[in-house]
Protein backbone atom coordinates (compact mmCIF):
# COMPACT_ATOMS: atom_id res chain seq x y z
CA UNK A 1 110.12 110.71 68.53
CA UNK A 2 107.22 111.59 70.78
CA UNK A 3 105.74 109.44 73.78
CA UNK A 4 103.01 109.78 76.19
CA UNK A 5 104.30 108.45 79.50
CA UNK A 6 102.79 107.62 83.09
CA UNK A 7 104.74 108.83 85.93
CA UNK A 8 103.51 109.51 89.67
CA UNK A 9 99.66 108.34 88.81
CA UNK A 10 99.89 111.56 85.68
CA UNK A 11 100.15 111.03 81.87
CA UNK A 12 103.18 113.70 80.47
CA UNK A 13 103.83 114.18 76.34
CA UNK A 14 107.64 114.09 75.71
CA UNK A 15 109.94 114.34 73.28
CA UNK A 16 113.64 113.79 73.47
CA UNK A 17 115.29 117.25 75.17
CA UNK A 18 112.25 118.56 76.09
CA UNK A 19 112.26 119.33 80.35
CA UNK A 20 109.27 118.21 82.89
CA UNK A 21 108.47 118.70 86.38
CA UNK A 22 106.77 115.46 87.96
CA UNK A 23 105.88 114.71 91.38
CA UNK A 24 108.91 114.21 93.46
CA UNK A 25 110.68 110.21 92.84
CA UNK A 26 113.20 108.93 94.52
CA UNK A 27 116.30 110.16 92.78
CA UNK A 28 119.30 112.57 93.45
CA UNK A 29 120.53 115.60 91.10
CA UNK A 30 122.50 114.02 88.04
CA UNK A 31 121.33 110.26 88.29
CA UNK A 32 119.41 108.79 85.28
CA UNK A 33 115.99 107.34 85.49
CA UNK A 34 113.71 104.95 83.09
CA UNK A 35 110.42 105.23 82.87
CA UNK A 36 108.64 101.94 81.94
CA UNK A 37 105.22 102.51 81.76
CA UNK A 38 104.92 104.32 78.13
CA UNK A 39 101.50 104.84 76.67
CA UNK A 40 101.89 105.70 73.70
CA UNK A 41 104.98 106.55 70.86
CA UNK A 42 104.37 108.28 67.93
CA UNK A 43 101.54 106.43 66.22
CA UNK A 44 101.48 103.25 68.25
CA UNK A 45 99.22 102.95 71.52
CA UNK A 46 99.42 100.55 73.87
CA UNK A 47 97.25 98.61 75.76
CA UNK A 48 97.78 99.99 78.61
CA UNK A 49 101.24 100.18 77.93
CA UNK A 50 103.64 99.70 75.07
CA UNK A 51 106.29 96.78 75.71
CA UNK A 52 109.81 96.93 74.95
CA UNK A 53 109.84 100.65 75.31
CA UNK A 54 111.45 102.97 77.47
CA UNK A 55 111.94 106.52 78.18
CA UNK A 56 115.03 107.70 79.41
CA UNK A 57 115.71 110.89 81.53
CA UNK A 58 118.14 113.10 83.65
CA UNK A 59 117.32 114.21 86.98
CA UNK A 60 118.09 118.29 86.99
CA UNK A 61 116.98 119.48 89.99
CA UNK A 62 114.71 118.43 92.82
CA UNK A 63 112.82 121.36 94.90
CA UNK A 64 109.36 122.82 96.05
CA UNK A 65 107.30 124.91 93.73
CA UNK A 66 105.82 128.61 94.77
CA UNK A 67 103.74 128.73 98.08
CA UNK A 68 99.95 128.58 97.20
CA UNK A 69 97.42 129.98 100.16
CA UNK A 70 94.83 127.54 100.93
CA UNK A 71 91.29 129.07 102.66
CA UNK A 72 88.88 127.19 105.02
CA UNK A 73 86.17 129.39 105.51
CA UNK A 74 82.89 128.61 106.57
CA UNK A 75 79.74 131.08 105.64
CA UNK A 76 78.51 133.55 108.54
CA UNK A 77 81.11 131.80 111.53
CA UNK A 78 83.74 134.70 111.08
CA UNK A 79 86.06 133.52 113.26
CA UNK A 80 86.71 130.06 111.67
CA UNK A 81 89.05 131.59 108.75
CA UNK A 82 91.86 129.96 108.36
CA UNK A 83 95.09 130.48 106.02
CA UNK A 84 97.65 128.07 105.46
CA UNK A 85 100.00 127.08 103.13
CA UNK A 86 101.87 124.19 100.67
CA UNK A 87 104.19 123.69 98.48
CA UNK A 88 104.69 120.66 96.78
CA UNK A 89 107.97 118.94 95.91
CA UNK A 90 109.09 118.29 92.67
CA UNK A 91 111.84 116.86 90.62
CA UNK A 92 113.15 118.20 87.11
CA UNK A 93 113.77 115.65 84.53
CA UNK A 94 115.15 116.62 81.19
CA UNK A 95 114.47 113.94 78.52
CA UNK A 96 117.74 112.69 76.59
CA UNK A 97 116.42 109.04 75.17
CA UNK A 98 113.27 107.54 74.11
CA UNK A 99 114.01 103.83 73.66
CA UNK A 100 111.27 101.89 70.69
């Protein structure tokens, strides 16, 4: 079974096994989480979402993802460059249910 589903404001295609990294939730290593808001599952497509269905996952790892450098620079003022950088926190979900 395949299913689109909505998590953190972004739409993620699943499949049961199959491993994601969404934007960090509220959840420790090892606890299992539901996602209710499913979009779509195999052929169906809800409107906006599917009811009665449910996706069900396993928390593997939460972390931050590789430093990216982020530029300000404004044209001809040479001494307004400025580096900095981010890296945003994620959580690892491996997909062991889909529930429809």
């Amino acid at each position: 079974m395949n299913a689109v589903i909505k998590v953190g404001g972004k739409q993620y295609y699943v499949s049961e096994g199959s491993e994601i990294f969404v934007e960090k939730i509220d959840a420790k290593e090892g606890d299992n989480v539901n996602f209710q808001q499913v979009l779509m599952l195999d052929n169906k497509v809800g409107s906006p979402y599917l009811t009665g269905v449910t996706v069900q996952g396993e928390v593997l790892k939460n972390g931050k993802s590789k430093k990216i450098k982020v530029f300000k620079y404004k044209s001809k003022d040479r001494s307004n460059r400025v580096t900095q950088g981010h890296r945003q926190p994620y959580t690892k979900i491996k997909i062991t249910k889909i529930n429809g």
